[in-house]
PDB file of N, CA and C in Angstrom:
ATOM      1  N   UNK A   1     -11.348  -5.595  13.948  1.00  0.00           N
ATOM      2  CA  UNK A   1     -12.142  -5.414  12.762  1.00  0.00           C
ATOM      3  C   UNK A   1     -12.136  -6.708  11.954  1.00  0.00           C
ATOM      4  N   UNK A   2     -13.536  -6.998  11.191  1.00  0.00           N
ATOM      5  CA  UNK A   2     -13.582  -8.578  11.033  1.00  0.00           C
ATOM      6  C   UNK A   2     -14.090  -7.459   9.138  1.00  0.00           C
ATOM      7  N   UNK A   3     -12.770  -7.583   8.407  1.00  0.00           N
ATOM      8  CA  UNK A   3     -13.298  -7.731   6.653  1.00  0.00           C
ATOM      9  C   UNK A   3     -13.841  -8.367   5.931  1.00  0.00           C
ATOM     10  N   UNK A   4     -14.697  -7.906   5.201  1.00  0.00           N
ATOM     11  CA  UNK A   4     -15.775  -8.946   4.393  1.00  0.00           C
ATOM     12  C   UNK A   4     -14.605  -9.056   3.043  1.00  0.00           C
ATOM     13  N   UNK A   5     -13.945  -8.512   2.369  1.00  0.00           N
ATOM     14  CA  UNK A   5     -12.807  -8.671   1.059  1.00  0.00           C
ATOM     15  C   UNK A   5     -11.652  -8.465   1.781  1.00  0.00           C
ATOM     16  N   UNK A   6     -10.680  -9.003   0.542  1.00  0.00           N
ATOM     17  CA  UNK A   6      -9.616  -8.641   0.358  1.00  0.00           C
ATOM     18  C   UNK A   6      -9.397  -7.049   0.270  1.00  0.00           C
ATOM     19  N   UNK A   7     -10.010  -6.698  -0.775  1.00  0.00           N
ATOM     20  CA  UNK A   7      -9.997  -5.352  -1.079  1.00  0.00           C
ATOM     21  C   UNK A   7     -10.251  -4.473   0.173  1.00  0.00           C
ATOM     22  N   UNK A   8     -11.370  -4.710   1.176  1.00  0.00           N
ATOM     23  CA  UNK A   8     -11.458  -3.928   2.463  1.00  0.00           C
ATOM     24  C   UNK A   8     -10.065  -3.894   3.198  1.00  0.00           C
ATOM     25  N   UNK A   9      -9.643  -5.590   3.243  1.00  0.00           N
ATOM     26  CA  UNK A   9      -8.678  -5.391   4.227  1.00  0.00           C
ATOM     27  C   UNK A   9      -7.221  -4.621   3.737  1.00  0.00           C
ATOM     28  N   UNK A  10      -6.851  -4.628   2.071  1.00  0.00           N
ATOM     29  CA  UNK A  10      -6.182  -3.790   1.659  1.00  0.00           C
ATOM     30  C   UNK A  10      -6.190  -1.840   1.744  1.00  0.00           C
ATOM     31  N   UNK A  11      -7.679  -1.469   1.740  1.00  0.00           N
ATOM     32  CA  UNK A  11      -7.981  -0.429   1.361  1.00  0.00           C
ATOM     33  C   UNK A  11      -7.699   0.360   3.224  1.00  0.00           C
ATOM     34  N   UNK A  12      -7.994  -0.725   4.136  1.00  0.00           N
ATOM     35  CA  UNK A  12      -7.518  -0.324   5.507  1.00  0.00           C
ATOM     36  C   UNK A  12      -6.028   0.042   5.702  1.00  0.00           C
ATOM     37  N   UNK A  13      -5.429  -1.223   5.144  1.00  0.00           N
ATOM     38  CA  UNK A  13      -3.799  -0.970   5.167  1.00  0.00           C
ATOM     39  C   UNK A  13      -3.084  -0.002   4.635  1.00  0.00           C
ATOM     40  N   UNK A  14      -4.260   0.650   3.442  1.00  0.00           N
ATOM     41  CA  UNK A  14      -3.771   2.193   2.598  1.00  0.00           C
ATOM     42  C   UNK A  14      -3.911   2.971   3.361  1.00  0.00           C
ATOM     43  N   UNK A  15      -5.098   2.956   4.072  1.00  0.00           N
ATOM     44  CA  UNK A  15      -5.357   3.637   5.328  1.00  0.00           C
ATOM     45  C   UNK A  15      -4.358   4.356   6.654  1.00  0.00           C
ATOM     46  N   UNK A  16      -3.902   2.678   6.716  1.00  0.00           N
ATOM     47  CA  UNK A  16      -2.725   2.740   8.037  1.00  0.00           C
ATOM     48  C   UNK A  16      -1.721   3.465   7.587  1.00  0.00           C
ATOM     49  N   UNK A  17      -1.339   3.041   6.106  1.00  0.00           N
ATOM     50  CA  UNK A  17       0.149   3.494   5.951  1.00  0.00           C
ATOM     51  C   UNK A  17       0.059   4.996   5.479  1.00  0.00           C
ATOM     52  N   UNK A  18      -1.108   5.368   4.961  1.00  0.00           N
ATOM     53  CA  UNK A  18      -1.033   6.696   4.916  1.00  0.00           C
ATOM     54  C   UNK A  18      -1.268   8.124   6.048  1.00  0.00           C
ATOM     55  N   UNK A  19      -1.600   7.565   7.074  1.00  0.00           N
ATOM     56  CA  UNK A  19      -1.442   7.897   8.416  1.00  0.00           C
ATOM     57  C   UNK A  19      -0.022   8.195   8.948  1.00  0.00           C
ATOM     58  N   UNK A  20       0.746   7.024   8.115  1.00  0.00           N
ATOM     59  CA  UNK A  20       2.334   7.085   8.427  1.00  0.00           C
ATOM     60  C   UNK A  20       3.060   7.864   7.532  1.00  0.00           C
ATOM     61  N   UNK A  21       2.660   8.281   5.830  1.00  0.00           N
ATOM     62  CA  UNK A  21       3.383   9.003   5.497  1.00  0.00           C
ATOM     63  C   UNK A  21       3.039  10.342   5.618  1.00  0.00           C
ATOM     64  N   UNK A  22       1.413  10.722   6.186  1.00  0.00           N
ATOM     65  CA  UNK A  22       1.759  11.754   6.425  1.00  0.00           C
ATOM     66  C   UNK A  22       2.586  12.445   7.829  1.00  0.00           C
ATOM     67  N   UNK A  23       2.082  11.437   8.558  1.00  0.00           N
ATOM     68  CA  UNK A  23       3.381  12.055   9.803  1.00  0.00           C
ATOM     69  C   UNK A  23       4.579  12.340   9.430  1.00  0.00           C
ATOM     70  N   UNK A  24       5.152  11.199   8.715  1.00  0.00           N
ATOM     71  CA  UNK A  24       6.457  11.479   8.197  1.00  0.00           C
ATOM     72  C   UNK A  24       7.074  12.726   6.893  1.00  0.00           C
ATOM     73  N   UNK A  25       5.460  13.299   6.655  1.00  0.00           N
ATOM     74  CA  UNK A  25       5.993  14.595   5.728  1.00  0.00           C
ATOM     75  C   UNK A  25       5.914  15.564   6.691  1.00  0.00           C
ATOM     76  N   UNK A  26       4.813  15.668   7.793  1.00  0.00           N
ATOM     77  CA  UNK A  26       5.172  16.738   8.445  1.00  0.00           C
ATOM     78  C   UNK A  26       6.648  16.996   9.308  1.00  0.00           C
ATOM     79  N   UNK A  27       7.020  15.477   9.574  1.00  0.00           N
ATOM     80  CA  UNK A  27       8.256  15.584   9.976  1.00  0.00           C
ATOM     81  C   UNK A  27       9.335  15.983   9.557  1.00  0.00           C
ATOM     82  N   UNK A  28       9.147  15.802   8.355  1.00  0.00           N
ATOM     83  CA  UNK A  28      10.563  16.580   7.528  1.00  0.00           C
ATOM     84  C   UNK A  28      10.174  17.558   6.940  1.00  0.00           C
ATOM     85  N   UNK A  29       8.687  18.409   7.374  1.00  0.00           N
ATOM     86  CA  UNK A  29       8.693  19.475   6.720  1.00  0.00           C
ATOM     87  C   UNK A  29       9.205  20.556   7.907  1.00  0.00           C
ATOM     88  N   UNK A  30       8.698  19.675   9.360  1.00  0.00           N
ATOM     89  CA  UNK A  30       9.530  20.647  10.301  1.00  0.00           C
ATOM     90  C   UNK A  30      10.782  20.811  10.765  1.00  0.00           C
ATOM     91  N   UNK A  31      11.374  19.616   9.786  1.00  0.00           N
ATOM     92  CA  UNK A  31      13.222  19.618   9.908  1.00  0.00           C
ATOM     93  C   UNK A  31      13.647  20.402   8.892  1.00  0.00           C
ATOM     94  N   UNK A  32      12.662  21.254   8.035  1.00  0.00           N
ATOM     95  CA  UNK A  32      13.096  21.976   6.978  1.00  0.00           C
ATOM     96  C   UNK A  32      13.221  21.150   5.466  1.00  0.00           C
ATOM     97  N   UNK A  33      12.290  20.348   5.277  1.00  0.00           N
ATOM     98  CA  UNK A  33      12.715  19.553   4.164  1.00  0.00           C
ATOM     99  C   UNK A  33      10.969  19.200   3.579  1.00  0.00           C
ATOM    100  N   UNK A  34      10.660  20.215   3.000  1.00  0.00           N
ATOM    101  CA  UNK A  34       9.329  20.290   2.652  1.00  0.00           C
ATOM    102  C   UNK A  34       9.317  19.668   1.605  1.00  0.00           C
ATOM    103  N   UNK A  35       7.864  18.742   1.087  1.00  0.00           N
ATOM    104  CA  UNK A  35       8.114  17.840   0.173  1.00  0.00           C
ATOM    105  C   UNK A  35       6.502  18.498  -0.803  1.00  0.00           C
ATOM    106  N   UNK A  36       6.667  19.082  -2.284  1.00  0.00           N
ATOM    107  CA  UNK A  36       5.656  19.406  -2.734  1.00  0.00           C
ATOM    108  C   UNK A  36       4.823  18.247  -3.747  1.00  0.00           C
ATOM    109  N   UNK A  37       5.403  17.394  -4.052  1.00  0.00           N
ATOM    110  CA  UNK A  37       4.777  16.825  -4.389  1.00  0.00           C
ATOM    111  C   UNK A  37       4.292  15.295  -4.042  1.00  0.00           C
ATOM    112  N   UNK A  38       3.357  14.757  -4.395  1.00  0.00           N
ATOM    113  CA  UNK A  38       2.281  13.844  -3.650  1.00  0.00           C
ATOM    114  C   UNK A  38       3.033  12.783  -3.219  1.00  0.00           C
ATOM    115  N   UNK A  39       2.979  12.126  -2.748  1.00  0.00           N
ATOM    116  CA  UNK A  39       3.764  10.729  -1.786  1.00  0.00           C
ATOM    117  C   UNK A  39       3.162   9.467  -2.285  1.00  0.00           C
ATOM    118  N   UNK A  40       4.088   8.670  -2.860  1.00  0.00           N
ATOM    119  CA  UNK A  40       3.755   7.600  -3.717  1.00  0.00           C
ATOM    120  C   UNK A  40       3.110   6.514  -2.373  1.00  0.00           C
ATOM    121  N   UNK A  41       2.252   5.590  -2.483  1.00  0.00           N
ATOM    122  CA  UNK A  41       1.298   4.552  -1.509  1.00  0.00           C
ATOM    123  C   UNK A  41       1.149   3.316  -2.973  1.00  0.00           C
ATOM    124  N   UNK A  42       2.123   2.601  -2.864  1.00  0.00           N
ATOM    125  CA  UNK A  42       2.147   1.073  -3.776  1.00  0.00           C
ATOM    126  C   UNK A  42       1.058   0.279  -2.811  1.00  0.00           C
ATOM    127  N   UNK A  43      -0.131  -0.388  -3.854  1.00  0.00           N
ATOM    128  CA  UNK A  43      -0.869  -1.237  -3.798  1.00  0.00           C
ATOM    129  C   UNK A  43      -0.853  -2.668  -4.844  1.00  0.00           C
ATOM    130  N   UNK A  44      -1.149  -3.343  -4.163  1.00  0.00           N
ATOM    131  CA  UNK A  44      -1.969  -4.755  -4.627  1.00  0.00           C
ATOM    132  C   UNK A  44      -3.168  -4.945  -4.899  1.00  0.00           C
ATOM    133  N   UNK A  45      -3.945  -4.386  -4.696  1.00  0.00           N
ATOM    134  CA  UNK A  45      -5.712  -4.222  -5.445  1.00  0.00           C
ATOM    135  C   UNK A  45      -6.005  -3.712  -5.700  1.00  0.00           C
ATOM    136  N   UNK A  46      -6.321  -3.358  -7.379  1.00  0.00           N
ATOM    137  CA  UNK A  46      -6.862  -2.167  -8.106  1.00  0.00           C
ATOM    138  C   UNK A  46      -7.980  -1.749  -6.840  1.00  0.00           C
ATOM    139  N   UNK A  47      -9.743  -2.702  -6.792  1.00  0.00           N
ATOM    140  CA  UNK A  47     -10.129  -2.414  -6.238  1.00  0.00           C
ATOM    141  C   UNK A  47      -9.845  -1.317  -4.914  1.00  0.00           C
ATOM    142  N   UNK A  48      -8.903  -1.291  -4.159  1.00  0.00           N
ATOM    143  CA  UNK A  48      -8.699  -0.741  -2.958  1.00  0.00           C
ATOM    144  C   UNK A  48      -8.946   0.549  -3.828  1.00  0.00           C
ATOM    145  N   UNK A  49      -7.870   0.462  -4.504  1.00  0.00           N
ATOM    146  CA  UNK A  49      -7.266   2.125  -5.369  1.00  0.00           C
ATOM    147  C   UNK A  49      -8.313   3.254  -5.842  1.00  0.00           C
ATOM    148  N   UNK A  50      -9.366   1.964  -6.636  1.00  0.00           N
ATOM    149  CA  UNK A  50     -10.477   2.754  -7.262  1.00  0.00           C
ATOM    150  C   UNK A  50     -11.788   3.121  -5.755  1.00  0.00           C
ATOM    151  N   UNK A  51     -11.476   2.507  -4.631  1.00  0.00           N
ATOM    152  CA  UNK A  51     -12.040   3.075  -3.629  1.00  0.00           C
ATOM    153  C   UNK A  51     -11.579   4.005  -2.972  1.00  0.00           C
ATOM    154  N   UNK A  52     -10.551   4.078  -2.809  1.00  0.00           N
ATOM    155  CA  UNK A  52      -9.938   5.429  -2.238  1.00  0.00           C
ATOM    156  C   UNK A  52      -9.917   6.679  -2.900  1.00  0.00           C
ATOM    157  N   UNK A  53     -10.203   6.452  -4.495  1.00  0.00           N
ATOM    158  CA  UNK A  53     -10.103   7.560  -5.612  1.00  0.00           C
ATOM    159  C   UNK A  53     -11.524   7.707  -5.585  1.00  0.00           C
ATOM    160  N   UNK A  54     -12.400   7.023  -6.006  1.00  0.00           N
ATOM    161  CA  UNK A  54     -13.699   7.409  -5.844  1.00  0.00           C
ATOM    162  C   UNK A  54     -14.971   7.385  -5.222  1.00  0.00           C
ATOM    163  N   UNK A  55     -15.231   8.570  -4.570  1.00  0.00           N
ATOM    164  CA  UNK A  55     -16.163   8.142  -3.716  1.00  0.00           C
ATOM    165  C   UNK A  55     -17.863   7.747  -3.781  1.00  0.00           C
ATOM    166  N   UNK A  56     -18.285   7.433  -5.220  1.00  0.00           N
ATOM    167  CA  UNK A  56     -18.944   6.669  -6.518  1.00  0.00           C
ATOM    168  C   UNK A  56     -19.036   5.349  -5.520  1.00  0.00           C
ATOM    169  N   UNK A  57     -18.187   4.535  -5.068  1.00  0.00           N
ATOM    170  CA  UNK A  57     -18.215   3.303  -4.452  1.00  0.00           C
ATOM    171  C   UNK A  57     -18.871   3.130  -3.286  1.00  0.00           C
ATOM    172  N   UNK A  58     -19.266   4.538  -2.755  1.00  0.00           N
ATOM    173  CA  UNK A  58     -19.851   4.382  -1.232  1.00  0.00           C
ATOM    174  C   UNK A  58     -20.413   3.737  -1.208  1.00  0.00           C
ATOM    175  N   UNK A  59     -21.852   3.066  -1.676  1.00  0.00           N
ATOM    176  CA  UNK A  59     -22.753   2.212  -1.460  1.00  0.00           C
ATOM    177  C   UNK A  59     -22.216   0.700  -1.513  1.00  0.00           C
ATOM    178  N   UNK A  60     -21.201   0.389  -2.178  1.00  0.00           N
ATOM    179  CA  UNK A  60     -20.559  -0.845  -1.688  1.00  0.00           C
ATOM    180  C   UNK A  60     -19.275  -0.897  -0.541  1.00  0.00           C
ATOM    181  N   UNK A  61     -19.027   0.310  -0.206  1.00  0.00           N
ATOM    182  CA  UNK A  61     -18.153   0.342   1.472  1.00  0.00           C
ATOM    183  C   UNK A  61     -18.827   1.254   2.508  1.00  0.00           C
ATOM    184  N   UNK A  62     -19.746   1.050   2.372  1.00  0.00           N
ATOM    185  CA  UNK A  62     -20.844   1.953   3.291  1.00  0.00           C
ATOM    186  C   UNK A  62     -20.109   1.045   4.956  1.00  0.00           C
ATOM    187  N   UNK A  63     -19.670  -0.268   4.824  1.00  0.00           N
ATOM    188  CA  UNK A  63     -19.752  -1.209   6.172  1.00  0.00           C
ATOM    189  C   UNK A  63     -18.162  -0.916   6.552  1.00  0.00           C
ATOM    190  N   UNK A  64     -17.570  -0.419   5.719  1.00  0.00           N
ATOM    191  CA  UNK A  64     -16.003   0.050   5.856  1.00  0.00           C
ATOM    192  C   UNK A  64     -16.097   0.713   7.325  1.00  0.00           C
ATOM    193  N   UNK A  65     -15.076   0.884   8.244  1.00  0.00           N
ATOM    194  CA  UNK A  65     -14.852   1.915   9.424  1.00  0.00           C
ATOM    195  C   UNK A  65     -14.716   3.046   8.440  1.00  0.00           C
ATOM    196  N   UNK A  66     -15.312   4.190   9.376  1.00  0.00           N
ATOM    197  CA  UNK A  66     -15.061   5.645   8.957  1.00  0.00           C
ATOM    198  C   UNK A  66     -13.493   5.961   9.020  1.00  0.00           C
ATOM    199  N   UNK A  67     -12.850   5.041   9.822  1.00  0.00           N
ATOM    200  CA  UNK A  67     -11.399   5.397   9.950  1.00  0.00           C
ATOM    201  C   UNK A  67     -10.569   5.195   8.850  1.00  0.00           C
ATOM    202  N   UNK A  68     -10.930   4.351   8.331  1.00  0.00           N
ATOM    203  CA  UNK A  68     -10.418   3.571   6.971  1.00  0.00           C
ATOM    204  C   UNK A  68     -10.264   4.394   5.540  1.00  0.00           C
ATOM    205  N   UNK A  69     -11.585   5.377   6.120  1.00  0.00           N
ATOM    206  CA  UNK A  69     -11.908   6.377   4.337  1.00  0.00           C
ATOM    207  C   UNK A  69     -10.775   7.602   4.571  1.00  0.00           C
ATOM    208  N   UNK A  70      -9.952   7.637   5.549  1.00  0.00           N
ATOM    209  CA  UNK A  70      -8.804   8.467   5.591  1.00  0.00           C
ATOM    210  C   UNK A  70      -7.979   8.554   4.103  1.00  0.00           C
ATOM    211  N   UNK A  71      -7.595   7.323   3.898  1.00  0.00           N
ATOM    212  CA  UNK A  71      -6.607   7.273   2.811  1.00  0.00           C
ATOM    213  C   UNK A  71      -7.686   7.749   1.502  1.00  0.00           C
ATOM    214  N   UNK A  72      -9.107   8.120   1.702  1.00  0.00           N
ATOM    215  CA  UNK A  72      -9.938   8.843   0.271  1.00  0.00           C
ATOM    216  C   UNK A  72      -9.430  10.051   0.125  1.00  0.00           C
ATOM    217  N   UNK A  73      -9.893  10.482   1.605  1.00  0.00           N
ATOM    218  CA  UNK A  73      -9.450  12.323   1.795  1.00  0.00           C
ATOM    219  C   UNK A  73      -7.818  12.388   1.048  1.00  0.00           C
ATOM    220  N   UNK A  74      -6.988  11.772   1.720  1.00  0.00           N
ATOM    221  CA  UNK A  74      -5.360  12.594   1.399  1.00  0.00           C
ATOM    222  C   UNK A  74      -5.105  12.034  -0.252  1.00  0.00           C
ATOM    223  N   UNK A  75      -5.841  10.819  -1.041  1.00  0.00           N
ATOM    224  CA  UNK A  75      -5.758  11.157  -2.302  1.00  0.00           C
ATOM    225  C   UNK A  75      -6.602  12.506  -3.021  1.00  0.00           C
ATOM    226  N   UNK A  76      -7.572  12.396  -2.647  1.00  0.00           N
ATOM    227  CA  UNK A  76      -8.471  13.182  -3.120  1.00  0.00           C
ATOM    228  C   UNK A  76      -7.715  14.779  -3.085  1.00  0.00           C
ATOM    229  N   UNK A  77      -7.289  15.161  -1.893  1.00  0.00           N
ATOM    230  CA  UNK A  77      -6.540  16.182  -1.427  1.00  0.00           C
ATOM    231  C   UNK A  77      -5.334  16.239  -2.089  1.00  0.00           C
ATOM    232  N   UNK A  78      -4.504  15.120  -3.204  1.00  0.00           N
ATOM    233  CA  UNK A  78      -3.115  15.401  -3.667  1.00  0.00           C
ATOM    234  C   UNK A  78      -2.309  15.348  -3.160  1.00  0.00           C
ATOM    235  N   UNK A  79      -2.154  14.761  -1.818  1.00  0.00           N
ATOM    236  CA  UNK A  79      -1.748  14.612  -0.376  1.00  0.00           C
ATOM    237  C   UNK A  79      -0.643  13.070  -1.018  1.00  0.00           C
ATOM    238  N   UNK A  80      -0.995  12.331  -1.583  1.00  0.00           N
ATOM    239  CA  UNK A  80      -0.903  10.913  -1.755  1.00  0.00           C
ATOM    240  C   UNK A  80      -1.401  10.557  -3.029  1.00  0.00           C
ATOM    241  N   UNK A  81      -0.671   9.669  -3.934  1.00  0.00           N
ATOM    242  CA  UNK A  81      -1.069   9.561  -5.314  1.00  0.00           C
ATOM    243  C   UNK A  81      -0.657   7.570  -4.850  1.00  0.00           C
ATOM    244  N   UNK A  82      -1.506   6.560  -5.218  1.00  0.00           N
ATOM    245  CA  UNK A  82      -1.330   5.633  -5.321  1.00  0.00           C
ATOM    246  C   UNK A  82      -1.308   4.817  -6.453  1.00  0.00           C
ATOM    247  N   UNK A  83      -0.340   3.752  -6.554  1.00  0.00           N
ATOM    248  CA  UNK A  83       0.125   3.093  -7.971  1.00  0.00           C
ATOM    249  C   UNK A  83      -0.035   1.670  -7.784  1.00  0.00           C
ATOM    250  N   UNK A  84      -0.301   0.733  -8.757  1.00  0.00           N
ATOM    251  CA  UNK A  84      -0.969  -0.473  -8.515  1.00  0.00           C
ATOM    252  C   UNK A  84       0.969  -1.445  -8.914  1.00  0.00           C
ATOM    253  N   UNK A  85       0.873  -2.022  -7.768  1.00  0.00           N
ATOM    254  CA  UNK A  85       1.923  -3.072  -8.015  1.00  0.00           C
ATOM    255  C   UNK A  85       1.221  -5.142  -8.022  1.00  0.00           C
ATOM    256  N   UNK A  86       1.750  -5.144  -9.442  1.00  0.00           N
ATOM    257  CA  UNK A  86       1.276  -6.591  -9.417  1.00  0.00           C
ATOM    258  C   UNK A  86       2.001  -7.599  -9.100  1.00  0.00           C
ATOM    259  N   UNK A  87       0.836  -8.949  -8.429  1.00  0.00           N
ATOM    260  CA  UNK A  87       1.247  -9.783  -7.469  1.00  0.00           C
ATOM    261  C   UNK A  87       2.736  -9.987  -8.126  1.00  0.00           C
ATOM    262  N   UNK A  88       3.138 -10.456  -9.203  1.00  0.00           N
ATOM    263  CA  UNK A  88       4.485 -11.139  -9.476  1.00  0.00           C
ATOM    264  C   UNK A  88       5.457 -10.242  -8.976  1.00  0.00           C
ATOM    265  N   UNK A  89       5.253  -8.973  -8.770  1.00  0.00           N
ATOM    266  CA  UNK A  89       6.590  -8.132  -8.695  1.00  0.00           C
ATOM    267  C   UNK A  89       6.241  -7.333  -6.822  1.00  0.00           C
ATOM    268  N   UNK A  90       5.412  -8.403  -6.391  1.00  0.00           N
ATOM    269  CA  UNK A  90       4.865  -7.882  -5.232  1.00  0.00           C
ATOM    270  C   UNK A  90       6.366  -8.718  -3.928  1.00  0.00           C
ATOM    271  N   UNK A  91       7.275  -7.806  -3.350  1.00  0.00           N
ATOM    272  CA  UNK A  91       8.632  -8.475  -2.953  1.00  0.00           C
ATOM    273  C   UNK A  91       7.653  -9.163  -1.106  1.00  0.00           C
ATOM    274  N   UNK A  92       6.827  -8.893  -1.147  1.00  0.00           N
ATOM    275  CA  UNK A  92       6.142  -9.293   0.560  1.00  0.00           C
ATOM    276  C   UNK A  92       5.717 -10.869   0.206  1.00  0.00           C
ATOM    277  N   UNK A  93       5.416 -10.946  -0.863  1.00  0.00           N
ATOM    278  CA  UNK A  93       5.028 -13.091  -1.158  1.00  0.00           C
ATOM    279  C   UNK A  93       6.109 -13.696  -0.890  1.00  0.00           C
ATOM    280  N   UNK A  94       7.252 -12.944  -1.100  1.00  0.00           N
ATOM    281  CA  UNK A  94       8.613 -13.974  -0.432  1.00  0.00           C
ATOM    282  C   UNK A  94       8.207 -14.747   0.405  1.00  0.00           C
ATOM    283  N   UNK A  95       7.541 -13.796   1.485  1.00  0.00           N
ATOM    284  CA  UNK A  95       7.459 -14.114   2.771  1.00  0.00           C
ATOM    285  C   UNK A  95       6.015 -14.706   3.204  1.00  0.00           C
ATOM    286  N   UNK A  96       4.661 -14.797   2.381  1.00  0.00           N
ATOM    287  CA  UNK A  96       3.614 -15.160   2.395  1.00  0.00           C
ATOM    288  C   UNK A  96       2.686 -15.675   1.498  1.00  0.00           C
ATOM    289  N   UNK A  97       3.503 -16.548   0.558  1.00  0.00           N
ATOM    290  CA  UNK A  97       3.064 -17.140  -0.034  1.00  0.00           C
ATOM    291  C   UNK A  97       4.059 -18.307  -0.715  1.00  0.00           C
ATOM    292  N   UNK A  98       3.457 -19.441  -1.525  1.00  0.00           N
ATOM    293  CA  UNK A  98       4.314 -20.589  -1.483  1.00  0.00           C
ATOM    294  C   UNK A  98       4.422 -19.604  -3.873  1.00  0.00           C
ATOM    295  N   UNK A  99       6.018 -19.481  -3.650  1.00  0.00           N
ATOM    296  CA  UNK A  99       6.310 -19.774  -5.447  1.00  0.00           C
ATOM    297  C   UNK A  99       6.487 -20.235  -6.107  1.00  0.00           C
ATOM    298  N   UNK A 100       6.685 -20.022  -7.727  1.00  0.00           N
ATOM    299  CA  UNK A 100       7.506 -21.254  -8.579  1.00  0.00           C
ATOM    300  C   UNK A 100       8.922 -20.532  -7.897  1.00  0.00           C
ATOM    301  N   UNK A 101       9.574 -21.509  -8.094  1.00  0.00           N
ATOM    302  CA  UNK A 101      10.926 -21.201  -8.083  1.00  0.00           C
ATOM    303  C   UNK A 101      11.452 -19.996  -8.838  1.00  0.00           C
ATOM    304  N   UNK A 102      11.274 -20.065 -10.455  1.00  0.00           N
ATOM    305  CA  UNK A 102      11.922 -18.374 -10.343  1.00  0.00           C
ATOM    306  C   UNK A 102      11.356 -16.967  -9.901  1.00  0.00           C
ATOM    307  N   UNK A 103      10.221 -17.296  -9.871  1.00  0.00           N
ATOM    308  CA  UNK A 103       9.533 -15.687  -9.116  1.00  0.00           C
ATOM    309  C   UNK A 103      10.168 -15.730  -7.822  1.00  0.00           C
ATOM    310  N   UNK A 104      10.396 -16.443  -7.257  1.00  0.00           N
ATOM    311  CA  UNK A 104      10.804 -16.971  -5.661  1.00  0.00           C
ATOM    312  C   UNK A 104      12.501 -16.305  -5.838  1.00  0.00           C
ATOM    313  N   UNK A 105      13.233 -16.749  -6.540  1.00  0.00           N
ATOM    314  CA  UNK A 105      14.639 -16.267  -6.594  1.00  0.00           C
ATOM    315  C   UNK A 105      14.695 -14.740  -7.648  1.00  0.00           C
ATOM    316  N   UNK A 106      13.618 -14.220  -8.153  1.00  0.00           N
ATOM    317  CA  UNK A 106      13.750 -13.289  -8.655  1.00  0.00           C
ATOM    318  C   UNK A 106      13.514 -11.832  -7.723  1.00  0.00           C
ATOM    319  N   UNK A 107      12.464 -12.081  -6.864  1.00  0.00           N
ATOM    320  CA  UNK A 107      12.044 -11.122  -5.830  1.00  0.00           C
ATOM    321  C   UNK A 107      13.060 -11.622  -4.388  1.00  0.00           C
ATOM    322  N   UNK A 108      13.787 -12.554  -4.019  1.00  0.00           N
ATOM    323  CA  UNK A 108      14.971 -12.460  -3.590  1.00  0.00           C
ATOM    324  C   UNK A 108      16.548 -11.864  -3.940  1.00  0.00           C
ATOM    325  N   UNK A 109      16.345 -11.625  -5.420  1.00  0.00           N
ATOM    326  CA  UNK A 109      17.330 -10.813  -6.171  1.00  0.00           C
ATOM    327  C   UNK A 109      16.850  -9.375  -5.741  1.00  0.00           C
ATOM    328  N   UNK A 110      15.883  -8.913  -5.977  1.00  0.00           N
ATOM    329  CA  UNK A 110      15.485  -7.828  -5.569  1.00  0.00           C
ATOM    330  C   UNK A 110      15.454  -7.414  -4.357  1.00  0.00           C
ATOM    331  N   UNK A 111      15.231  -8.619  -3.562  1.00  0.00           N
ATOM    332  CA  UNK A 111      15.856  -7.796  -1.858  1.00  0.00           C
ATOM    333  C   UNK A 111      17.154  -7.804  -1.476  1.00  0.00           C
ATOM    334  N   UNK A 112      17.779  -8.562  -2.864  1.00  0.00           N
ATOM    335  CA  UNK A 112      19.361  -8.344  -2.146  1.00  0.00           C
ATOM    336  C   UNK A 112      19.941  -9.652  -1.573  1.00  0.00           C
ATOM    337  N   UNK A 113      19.098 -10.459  -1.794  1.00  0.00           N
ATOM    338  CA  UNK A 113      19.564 -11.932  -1.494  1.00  0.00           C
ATOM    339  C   UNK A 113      20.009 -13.317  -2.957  1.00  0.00           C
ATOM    340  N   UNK A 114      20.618 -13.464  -2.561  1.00  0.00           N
ATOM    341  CA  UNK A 114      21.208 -14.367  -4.046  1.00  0.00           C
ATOM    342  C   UNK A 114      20.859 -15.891  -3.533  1.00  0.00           C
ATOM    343  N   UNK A 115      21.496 -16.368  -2.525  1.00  0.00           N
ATOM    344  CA  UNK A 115      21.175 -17.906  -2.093  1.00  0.00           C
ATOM    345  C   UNK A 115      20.264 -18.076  -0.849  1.00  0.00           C
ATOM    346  N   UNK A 116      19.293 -18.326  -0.432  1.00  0.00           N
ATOM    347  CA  UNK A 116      18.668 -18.253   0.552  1.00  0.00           C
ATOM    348  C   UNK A 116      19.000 -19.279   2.295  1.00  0.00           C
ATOM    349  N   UNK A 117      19.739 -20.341   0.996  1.00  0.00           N
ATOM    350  CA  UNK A 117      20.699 -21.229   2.237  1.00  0.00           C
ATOM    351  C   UNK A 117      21.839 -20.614   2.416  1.00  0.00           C
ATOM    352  N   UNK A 118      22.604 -19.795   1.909  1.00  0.00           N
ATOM    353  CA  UNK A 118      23.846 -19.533   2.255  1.00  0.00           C
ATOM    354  C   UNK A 118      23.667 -18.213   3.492  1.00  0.00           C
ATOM    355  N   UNK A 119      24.394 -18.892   4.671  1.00  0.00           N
ATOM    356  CA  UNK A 119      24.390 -18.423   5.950  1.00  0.00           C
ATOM    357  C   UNK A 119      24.967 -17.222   5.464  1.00  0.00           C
ATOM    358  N   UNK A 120      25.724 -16.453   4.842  1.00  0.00           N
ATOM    359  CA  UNK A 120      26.667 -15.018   4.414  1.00  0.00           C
ATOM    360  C   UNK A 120      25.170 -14.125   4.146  1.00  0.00           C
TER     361      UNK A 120
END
C-alpha cells in the first residue's frame, strides 16, 4: 500500500493495532477475564482520530483500503476509545527521529534508561 498522508498511514496503523486488541480481548475473555470497558488505542494524529470517529470524512478517505476503516467500526461500536499522544511525549522518536538533548534523555527516563552509553 503506497499512502498519500501521514494521517492515512497513521489511521492504517490504528487499524492494525486494533485488529490486535481485539484478539487480545477475546482472548482473555475466553480465559475468563472479560473486559467491559473500551480499550485505550494512543495516537499521534489528531487527523487519524477524527477519521476513525467520523465518518463525515469519507469524501476525503474515499482512496483509504476498505481494510483500514476497521478501526471506524470498533470506535464507533465502543469497542475502542482512542486518545491523542503528542509528538514530545511520543517514547517511539527515541528511536526515529534526531532530538534536543533533553526530550532525548527525558523519554529515555521514561523507558527506563538513565545513560544510553552505559553498557549496565
Amino acid at each position: 500500500m503506497v499512502a498519500r498522508s501521514s494521517a492515512e498511514v497513521e489511521y492504517c496503523a490504528m487499524a492494525s493495532a486494533a485488529c490486535e486488541l481485539v484478539w487480545l480481548k477475546r482472548l482473555l475473555t475466553d480465559l475468563g477475564c472479560p473486559c467491559s470497558i473500551p480499550m485505550t488505542l494512543y495516537c499521534g494524529k489528531q487527523t487519524a482520530m477524527h477519521i476513525a470517529s467520523n465518518p463525515v470524512f469519507h469524501e476525503r478517505t474515499k482512496h483509504i483500503e476498505v481494510v483500514c476503516h476497521y478501526i471506524r467500526q470498533q470506535v464507533q461500536s465502543k469497542l475502542i476509545a482512542t486518545h491523542y499522544v503528542c509528538t514530545t511525549d511520543q517514547l517511539a522518536n527515541v528511536f526515529t527521529k534526531v532530538l534536543p538533548t533533553t526530550q532525548f534523555h527525558q523519554l529515555l527516563s521514561k523507558l527506563g534508561s538513565i545513560n544510553p552509553l552505559d553498557p549496565a
